[in-house]
C-alpha atoms as a PDB file:
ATOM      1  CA  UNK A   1       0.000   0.000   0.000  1.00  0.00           C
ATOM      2  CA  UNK A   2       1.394   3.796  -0.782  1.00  0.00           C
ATOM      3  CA  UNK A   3       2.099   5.933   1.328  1.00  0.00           C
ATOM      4  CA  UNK A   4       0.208   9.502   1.298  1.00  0.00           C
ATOM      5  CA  UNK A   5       1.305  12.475   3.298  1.00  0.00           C
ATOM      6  CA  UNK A   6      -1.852  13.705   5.349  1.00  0.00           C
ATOM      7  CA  UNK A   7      -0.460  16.320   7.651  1.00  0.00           C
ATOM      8  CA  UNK A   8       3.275  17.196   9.297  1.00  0.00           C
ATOM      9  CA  UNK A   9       2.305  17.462  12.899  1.00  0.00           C
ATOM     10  CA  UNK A  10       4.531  20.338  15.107  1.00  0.00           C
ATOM     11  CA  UNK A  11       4.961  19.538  18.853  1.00  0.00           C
ATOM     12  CA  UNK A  12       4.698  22.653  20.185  1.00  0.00           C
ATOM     13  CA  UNK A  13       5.532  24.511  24.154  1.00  0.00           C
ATOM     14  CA  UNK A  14       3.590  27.253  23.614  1.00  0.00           C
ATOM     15  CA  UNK A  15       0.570  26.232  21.739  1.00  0.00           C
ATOM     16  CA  UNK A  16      -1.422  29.837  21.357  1.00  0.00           C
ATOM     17  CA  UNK A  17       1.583  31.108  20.600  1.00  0.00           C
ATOM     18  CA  UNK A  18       2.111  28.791  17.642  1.00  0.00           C
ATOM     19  CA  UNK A  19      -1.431  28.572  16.923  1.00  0.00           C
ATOM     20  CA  UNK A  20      -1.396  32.528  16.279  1.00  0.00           C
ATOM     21  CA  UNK A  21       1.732  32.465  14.397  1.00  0.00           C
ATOM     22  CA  UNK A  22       0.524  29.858  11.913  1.00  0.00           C
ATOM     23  CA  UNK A  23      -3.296  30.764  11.745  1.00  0.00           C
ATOM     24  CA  UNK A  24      -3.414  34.293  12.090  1.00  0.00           C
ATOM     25  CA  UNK A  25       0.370  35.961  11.037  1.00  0.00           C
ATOM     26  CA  UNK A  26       0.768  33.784   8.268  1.00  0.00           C
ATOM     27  CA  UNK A  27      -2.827  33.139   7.525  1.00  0.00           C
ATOM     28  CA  UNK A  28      -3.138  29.026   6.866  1.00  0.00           C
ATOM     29  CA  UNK A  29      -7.084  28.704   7.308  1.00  0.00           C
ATOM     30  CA  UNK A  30      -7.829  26.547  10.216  1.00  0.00           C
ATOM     31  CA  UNK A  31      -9.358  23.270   9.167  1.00  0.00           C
ATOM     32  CA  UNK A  32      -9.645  21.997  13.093  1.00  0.00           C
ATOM     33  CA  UNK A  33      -8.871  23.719  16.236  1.00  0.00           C
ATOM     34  CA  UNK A  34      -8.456  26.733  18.257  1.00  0.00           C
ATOM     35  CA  UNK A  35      -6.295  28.639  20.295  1.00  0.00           C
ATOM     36  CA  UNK A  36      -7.011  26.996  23.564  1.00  0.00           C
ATOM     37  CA  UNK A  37      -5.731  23.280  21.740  1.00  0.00           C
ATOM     38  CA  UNK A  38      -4.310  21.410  23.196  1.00  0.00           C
ATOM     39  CA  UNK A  39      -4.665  20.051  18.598  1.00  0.00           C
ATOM     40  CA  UNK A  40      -5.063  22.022  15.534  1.00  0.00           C
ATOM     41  CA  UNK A  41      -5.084  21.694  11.842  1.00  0.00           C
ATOM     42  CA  UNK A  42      -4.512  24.154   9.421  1.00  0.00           C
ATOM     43  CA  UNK A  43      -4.264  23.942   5.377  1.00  0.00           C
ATOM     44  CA  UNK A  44      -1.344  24.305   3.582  1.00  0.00           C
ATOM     45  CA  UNK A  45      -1.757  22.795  -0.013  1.00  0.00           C
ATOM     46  CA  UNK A  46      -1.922  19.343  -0.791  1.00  0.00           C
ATOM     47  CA  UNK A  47      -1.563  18.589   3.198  1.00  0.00           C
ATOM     48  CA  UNK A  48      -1.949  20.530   5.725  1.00  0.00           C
ATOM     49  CA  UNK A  49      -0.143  21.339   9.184  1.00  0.00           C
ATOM     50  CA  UNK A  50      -1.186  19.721  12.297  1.00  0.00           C
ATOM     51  CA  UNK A  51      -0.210  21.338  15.911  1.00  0.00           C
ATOM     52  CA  UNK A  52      -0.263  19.258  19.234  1.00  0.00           C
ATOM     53  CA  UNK A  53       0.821  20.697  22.592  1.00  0.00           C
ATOM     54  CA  UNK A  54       4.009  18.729  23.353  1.00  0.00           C
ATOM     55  CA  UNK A  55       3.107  18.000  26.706  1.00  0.00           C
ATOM     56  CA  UNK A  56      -0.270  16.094  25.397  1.00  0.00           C
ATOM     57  CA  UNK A  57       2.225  13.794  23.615  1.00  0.00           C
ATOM     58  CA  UNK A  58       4.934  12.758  26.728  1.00  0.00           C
ATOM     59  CA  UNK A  59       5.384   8.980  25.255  1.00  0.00           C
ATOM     60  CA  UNK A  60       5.449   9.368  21.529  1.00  0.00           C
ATOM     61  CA  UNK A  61       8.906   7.650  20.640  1.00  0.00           C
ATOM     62  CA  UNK A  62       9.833   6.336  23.788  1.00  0.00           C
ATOM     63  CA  UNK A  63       9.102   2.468  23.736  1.00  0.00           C
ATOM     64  CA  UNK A  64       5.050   2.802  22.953  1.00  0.00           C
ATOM     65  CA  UNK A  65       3.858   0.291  20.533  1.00  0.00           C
ATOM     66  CA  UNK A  66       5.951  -2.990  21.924  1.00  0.00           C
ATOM     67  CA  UNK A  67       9.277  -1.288  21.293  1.00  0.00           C
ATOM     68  CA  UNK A  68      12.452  -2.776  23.551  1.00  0.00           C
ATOM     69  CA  UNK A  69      13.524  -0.359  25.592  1.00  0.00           C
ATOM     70  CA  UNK A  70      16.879  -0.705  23.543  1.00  0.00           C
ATOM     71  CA  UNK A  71      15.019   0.452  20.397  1.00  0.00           C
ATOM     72  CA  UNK A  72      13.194   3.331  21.648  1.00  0.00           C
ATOM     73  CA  UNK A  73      16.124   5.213  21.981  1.00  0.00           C
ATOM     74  CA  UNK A  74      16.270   6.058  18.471  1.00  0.00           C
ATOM     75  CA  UNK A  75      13.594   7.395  18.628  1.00  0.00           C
ATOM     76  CA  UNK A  76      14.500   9.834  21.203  1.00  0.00           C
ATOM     77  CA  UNK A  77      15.191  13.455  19.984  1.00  0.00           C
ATOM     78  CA  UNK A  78      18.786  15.021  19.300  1.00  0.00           C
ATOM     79  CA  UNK A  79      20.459  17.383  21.924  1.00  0.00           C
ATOM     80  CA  UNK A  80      19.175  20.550  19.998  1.00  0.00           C
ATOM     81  CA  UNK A  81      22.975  22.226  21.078  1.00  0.00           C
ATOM     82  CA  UNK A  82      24.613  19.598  19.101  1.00  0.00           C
ATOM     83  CA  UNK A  83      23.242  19.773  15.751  1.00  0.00           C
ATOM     84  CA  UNK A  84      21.838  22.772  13.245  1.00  0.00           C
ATOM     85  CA  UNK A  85      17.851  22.345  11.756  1.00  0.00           C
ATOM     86  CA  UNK A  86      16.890  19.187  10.788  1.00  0.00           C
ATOM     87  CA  UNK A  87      14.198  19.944   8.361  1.00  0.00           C
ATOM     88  CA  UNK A  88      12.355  22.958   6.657  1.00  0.00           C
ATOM     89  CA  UNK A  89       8.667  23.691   6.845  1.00  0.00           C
ATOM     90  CA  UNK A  90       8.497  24.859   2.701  1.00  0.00           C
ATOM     91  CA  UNK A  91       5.418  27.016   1.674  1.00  0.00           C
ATOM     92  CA  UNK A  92       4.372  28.847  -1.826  1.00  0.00           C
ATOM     93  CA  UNK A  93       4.455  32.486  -1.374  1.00  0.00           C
ATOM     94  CA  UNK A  94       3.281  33.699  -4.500  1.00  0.00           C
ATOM     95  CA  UNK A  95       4.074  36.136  -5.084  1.00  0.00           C
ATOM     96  CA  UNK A  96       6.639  36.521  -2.363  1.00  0.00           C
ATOM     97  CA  UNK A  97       7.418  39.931  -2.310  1.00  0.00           C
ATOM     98  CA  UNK A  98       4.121  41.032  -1.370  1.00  0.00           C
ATOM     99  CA  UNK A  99       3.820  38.411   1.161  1.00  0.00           C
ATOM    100  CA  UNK A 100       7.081  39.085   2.419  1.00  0.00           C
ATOM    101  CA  UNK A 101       5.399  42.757   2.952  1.00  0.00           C
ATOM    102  CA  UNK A 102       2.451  41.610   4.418  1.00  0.00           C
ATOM    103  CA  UNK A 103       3.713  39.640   7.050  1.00  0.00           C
ATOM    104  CA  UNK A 104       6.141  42.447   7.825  1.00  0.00           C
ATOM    105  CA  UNK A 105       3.195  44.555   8.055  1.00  0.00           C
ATOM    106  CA  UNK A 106       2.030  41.716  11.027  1.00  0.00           C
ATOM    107  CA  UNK A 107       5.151  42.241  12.723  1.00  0.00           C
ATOM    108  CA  UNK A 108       6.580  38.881  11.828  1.00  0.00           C
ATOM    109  CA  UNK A 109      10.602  38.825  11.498  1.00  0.00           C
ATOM    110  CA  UNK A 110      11.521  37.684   7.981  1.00  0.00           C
ATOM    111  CA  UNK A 111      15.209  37.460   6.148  1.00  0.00           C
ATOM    112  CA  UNK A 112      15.375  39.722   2.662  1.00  0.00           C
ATOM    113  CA  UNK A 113      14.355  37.424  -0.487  1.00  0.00           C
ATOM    114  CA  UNK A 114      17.230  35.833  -2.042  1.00  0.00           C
ATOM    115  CA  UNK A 115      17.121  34.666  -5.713  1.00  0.00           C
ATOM    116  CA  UNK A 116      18.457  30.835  -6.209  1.00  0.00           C
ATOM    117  CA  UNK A 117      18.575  30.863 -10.206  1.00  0.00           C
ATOM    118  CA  UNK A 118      20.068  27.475 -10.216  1.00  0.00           C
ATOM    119  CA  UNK A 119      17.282  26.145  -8.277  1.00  0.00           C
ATOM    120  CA  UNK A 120      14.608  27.694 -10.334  1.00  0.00           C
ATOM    121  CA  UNK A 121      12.794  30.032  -7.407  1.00  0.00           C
ATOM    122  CA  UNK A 122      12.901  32.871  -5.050  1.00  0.00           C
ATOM    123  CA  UNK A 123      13.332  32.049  -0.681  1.00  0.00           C
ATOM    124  CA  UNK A 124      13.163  33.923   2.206  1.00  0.00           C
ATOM    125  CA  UNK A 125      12.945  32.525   5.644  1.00  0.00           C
ATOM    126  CA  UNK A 126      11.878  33.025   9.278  1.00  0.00           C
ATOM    127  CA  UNK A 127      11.189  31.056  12.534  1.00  0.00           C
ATOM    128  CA  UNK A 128       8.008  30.054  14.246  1.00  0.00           C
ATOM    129  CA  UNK A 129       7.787  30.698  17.902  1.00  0.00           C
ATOM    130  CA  UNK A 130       8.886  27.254  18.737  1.00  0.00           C
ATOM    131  CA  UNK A 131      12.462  27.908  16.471  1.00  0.00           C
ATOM    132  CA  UNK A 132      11.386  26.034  13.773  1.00  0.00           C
ATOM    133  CA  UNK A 133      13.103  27.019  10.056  1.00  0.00           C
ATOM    134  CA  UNK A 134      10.622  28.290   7.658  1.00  0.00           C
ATOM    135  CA  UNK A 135      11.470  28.916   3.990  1.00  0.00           C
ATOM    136  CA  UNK A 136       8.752  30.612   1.335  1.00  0.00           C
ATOM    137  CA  UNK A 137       9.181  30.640  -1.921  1.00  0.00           C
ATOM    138  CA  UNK A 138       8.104  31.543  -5.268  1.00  0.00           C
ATOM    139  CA  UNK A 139       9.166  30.186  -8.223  1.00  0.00           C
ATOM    140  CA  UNK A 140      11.415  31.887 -11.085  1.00  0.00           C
ATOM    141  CA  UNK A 141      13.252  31.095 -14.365  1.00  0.00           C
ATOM    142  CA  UNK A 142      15.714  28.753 -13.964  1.00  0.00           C
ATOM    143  CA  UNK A 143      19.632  29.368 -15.096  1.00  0.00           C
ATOM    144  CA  UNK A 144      22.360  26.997 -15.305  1.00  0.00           C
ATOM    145  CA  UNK A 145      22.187  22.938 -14.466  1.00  0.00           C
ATOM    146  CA  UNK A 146      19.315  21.775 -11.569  1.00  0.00           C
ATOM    147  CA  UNK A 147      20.949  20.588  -8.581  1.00  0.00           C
ATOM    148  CA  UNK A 148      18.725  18.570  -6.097  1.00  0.00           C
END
């Protein structure tokens, strides 16, 4: 059977916090949820982004579903001091400059647009309240070879 993605799901500390940021400074219409959580869902695209309150979630990864004991500790999470972001939440900004504007206008934090010609599109990036690396993009003419 194939595999669909249905939803990334952020464990967050401060859920309103998040909730806000994703809901009503970057606009994603909320599918399920509000502020007071402790679980929302909110559309982005194809999926859509689901937010728990991490404390609702104090087992997930550590030996639930007949694990050993020996195994769950991969699932365990990374000393966050030891290592850089491990992934990117990726969203369509088109077009980005007047997003970029518009979420200024919110008082979000956002790095200048940067063109990546090789890569075909247009980023910019920011952090959610929880840290979390952001990157918008829109996309533009390609130059040169694609890298991947």
């Amino acid at each position: 059977m194939p595999l669909q993605l249905d939803n990334v799901r952020l464990l967050t500390d401060d859920f309103a916090a998040t909730f806000r940021f994703y809901a009503d400074a970057l606009g994603l219409p909320v599918l399920f949820g509000t502020v007071d959580g402790p679980y929302a869902e909110l559309a982005a695209g194809a999926a859509s982004i689901g937010l728990f309150a991490r404390d609702q979630m104090p087992d997930a990864g550590s030996g639930a579903g007949g694990r050993s004991a020996a195994r769950s500790s991969i699932a365990r999470p990374p000393d966050p001091t030891l290592l850089g972001d491990r992934a990117i939440i990726v969203l369509d900004a088109e077009p980005l400059d007047a997003t970029l504007a518009e979420l200024r206008g919110r008082g979000i934090e956002v790095g200048e647009a940067d063109d990546r010609r090789r890569w075909g599109i247009r980023t910019a990036h920011l952090r959610d309240p929880d840290g979390r690396l952001l990157e918008l993009f829109e996309p533009i003419q390609a130059t040169g070879p694609q890298q991947h």
